[in-house]
N, C-alpha and C. Protein backbone atom coordinates (compact mmCIF):
# COMPACT_ATOMS: atom_id res chain seq x y z
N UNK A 1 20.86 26.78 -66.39
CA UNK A 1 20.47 26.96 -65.00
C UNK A 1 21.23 25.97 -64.12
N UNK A 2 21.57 26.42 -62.77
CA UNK A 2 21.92 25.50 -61.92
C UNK A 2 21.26 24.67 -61.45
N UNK A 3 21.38 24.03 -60.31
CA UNK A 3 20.48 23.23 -59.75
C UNK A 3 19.42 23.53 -58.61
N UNK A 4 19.73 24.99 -58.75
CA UNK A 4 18.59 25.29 -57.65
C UNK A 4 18.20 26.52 -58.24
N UNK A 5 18.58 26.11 -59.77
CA UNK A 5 17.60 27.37 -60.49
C UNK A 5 18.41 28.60 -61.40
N UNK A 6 19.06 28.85 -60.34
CA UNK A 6 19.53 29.82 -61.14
C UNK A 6 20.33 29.76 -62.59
N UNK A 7 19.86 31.12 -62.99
CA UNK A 7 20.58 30.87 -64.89
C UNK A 7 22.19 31.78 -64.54
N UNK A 8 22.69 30.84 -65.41
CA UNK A 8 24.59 31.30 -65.31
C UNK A 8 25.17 30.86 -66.76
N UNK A 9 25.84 31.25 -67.01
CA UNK A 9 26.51 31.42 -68.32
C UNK A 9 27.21 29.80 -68.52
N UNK A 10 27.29 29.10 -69.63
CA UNK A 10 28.12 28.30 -69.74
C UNK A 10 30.12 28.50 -69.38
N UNK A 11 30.28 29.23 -69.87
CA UNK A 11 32.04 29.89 -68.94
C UNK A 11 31.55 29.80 -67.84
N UNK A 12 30.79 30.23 -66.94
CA UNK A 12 30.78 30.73 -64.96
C UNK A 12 31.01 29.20 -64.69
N UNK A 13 29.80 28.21 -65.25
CA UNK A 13 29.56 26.82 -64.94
C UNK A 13 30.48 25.66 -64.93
N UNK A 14 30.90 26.31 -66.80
CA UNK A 14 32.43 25.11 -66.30
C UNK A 14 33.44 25.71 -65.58
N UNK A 15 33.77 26.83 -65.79
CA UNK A 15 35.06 27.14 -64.67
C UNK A 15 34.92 26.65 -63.32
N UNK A 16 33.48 26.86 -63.19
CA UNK A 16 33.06 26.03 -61.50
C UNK A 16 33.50 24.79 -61.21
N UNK A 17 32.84 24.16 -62.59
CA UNK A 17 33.34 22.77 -62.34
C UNK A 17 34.62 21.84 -62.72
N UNK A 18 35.17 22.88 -63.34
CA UNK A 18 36.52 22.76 -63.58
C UNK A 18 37.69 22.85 -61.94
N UNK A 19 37.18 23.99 -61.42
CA UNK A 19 37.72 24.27 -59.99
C UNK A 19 37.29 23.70 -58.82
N UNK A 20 36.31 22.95 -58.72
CA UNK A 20 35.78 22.02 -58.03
C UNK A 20 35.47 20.53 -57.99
N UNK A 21 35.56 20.49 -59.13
CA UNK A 21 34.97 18.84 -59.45
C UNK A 21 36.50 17.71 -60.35
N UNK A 22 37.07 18.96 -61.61
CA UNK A 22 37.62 18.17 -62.10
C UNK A 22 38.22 19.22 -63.51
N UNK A 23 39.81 19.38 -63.08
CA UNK A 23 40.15 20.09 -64.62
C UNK A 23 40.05 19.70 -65.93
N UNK A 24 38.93 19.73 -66.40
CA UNK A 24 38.89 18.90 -67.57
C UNK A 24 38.95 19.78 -69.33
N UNK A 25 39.22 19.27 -70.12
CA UNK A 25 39.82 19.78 -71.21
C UNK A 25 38.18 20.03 -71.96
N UNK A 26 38.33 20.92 -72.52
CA UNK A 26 37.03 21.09 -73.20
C UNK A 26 37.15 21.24 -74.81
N UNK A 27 36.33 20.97 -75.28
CA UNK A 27 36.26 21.16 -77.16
C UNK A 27 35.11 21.27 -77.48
N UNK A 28 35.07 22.16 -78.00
CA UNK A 28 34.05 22.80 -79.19
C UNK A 28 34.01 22.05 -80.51
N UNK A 29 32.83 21.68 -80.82
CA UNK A 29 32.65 21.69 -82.50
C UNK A 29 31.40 22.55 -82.78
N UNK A 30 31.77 23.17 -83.81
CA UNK A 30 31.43 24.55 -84.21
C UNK A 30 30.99 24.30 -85.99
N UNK A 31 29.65 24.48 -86.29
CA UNK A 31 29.29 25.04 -86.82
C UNK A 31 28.94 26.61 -87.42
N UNK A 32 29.74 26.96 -88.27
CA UNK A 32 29.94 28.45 -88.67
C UNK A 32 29.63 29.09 -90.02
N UNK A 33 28.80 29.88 -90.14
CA UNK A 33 28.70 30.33 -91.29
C UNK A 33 30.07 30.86 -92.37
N UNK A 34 31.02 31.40 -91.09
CA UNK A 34 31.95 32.29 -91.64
C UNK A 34 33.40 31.10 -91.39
N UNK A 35 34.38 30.89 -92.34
CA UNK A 35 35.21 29.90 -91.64
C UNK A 35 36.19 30.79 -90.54
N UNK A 36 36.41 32.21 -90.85
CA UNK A 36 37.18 32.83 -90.26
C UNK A 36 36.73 33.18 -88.37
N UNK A 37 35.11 32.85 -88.62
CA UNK A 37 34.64 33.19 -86.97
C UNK A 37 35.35 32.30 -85.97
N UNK A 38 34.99 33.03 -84.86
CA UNK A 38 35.77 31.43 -83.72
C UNK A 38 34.52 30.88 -83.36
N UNK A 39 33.27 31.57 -83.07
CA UNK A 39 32.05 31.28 -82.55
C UNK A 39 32.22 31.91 -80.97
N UNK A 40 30.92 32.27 -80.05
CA UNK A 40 31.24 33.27 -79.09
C UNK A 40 31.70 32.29 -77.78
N UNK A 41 30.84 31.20 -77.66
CA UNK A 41 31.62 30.43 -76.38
C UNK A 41 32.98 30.05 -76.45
N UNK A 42 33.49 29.56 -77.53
CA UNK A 42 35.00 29.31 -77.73
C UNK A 42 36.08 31.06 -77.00
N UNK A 43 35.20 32.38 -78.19
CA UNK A 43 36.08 33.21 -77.58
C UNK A 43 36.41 33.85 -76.42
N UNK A 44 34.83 33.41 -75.94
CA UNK A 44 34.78 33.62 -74.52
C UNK A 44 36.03 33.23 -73.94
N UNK A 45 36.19 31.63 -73.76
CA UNK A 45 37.22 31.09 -72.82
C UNK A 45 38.74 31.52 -73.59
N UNK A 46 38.69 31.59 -74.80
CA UNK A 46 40.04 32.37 -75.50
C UNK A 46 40.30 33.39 -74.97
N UNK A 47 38.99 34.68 -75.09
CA UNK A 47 39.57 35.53 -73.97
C UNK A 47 40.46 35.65 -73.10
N UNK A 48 39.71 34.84 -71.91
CA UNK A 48 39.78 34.16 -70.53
C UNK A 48 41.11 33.71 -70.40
N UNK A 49 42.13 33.67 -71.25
CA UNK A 49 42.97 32.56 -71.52
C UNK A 49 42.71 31.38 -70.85
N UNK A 50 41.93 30.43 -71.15
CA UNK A 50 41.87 29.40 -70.09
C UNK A 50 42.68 28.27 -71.11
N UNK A 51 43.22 27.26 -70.40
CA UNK A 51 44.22 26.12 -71.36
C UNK A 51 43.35 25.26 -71.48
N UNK A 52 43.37 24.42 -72.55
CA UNK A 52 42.98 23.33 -72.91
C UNK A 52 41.88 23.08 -73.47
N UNK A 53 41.30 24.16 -74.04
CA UNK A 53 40.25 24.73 -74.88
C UNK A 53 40.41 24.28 -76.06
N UNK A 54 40.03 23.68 -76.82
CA UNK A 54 40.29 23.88 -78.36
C UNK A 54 38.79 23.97 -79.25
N UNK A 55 39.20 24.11 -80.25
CA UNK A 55 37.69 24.45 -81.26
C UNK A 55 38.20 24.12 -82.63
N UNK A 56 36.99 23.07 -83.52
CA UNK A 56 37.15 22.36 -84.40
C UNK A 56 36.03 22.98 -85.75
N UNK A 57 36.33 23.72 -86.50
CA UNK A 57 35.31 24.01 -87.00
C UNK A 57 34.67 23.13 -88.18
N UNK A 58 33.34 23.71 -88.22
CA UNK A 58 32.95 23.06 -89.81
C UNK A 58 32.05 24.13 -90.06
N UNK A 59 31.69 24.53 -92.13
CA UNK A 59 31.20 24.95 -92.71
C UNK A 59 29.74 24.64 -92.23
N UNK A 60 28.98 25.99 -91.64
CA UNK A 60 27.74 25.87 -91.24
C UNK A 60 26.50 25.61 -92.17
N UNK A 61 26.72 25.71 -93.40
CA UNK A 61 26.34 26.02 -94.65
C UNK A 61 26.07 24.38 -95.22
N UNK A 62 27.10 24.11 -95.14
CA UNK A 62 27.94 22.74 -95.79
C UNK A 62 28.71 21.85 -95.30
N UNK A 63 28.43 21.52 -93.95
CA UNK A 63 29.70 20.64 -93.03
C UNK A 63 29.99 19.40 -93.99
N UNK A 64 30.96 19.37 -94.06
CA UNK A 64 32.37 18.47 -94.40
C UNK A 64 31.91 16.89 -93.02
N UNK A 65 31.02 16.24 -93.24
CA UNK A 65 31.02 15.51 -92.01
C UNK A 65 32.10 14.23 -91.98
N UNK A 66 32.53 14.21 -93.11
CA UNK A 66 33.19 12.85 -93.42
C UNK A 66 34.64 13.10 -92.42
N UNK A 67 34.74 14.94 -91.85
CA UNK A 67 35.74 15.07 -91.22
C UNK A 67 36.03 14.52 -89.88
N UNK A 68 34.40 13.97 -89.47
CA UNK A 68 34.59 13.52 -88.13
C UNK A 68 34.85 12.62 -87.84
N UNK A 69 34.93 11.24 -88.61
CA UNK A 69 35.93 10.01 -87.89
C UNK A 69 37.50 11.06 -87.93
N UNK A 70 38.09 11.39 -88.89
CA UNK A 70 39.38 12.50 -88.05
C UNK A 70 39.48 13.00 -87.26
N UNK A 71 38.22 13.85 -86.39
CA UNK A 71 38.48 14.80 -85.82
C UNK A 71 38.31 13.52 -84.30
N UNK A 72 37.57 12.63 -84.62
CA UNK A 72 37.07 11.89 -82.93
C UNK A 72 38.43 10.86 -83.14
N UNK A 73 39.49 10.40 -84.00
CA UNK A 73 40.85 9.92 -83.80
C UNK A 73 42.04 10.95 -83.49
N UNK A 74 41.96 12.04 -83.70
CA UNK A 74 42.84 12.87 -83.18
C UNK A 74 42.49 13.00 -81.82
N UNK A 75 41.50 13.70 -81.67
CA UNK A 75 41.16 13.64 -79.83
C UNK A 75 41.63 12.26 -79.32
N UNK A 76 41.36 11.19 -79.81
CA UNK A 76 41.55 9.94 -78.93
C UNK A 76 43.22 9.99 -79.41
N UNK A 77 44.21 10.48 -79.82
CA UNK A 77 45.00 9.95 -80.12
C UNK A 77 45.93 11.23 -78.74
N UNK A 78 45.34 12.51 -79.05
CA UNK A 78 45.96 13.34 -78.50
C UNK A 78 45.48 13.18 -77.07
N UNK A 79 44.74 12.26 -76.89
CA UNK A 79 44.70 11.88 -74.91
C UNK A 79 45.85 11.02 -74.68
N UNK A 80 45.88 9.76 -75.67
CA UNK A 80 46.84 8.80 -75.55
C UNK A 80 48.42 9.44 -75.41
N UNK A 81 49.15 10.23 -76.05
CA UNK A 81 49.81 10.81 -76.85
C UNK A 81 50.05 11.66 -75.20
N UNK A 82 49.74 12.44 -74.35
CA UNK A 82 49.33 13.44 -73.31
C UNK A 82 50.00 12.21 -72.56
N UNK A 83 48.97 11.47 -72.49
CA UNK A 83 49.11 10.57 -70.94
C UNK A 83 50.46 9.77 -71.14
N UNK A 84 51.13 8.95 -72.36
CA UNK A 84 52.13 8.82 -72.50
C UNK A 84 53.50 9.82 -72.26
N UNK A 85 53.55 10.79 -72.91
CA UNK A 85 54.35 11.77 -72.70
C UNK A 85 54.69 12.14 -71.33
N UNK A 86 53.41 12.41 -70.35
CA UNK A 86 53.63 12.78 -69.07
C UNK A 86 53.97 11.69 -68.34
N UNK A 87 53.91 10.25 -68.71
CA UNK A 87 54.67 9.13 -68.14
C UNK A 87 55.99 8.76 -68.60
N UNK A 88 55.94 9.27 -69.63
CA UNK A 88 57.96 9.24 -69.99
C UNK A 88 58.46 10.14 -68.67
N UNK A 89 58.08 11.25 -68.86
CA UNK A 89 58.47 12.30 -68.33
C UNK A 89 58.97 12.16 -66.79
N UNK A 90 57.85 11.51 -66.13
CA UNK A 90 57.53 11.21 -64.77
C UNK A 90 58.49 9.96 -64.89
N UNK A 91 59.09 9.27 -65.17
CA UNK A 91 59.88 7.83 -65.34
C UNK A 91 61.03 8.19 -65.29
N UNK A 92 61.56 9.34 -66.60
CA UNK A 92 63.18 9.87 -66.31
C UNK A 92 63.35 10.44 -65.33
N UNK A 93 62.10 11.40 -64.42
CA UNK A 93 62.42 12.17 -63.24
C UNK A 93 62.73 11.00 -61.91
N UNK A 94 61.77 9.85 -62.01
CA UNK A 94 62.29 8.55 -61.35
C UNK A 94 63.75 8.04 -61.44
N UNK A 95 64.04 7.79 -62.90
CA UNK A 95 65.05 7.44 -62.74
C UNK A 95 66.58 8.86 -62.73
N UNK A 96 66.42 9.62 -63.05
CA UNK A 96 67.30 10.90 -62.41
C UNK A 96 67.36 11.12 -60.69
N UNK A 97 66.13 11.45 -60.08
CA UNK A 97 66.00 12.07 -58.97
C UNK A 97 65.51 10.88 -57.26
N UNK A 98 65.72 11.14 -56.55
CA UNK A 98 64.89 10.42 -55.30
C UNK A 98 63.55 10.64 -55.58
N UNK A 99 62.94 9.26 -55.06
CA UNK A 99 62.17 9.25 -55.02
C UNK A 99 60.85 10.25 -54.24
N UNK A 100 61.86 11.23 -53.40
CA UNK A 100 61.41 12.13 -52.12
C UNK A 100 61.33 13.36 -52.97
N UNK A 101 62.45 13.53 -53.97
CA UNK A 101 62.50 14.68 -54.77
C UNK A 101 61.27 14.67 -55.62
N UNK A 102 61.10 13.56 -56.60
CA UNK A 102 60.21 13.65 -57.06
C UNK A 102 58.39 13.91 -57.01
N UNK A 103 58.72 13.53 -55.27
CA UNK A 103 57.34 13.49 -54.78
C UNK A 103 56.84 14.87 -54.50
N UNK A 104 57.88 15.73 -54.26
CA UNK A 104 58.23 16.99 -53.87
C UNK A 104 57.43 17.76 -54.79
N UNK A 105 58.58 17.38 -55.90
CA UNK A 105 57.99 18.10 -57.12
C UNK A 105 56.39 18.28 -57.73
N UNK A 106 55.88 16.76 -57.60
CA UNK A 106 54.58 16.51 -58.15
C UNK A 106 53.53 17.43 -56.97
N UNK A 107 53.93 17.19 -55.77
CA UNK A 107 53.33 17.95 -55.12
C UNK A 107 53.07 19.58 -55.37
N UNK A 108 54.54 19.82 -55.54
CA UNK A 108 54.09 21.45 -55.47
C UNK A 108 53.74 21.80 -57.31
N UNK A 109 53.66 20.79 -57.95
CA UNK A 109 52.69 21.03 -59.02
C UNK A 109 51.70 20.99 -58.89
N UNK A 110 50.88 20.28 -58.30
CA UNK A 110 49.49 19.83 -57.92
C UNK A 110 49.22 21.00 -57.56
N UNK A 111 50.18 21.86 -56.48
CA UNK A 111 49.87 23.04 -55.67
C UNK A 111 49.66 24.33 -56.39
N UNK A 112 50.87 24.47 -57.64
CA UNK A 112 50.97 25.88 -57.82
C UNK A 112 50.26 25.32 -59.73
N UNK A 113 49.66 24.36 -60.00
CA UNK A 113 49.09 24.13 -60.93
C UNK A 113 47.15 24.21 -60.70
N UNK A 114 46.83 24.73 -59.65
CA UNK A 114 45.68 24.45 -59.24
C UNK A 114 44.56 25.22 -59.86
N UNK A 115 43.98 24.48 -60.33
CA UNK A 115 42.88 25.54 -61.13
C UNK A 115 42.67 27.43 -61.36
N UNK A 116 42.80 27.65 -62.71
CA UNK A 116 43.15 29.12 -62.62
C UNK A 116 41.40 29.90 -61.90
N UNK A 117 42.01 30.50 -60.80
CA UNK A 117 41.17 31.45 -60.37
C UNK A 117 40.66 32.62 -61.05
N UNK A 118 41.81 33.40 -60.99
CA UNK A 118 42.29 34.58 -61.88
C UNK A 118 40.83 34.88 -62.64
N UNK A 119 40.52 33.38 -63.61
CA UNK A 119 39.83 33.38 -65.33
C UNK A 119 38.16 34.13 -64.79
């Protein structure tokens, strides 16, 4: 439910708040009977194509828990790993381009990167 009540789907809610508040990356951990299922909120946004979705499964039956110090160092590694990369990136465009060019650029990313409506 929202905040003034009304019931809405987990997809309607984050896309909301994804497009309003903050694009943020989402992950699933999934308990599954079947290893081959995706589980339905994951396919939802798979559907949807929405980016930055991912889904981690475990045996619903029998979870494997010892997998989760792995699974909570990969996430922390693959933020680190993200935010580095896009600062290399942003550094050679510094040192290649003006500083006016570059600002250019980030801008009309900001612009034509703006939360998918479309989903």
């Amino acid at each position: 439910h929202t905040a003034d009540g009304t019931p809405t789907r987990f997809f309607n809610l984050f896309m909301k708040y994804r497009s309003e508040v903050y694009p943020a990356k989402l992950v699933f951990i999934s308990f599954l009977d079947n290893q081959h299922d995706q589980g339905q909120m994951y396919t939802e946004f798979l559907n949807a194509n929405v980016p930055d979705v991912i889904q981690f499964k475990f045996n619903g039956q029998r979870p494997d828990l010892t997998k989760i110090d792995n699974l909570l160092g990969l996430l922390s590694t693959d933020s680190s790993q993200t935010f580095n990369d896009q600062l290399r990136k942003l550094q050679n465009e510094f040192e290649q381009s003006s500083i006016e060019s570059v600002m250019m650029s980030l801008i009309n990313k900001q612009t034509n990167n703006g939360p998918p409506n479309e989903v």
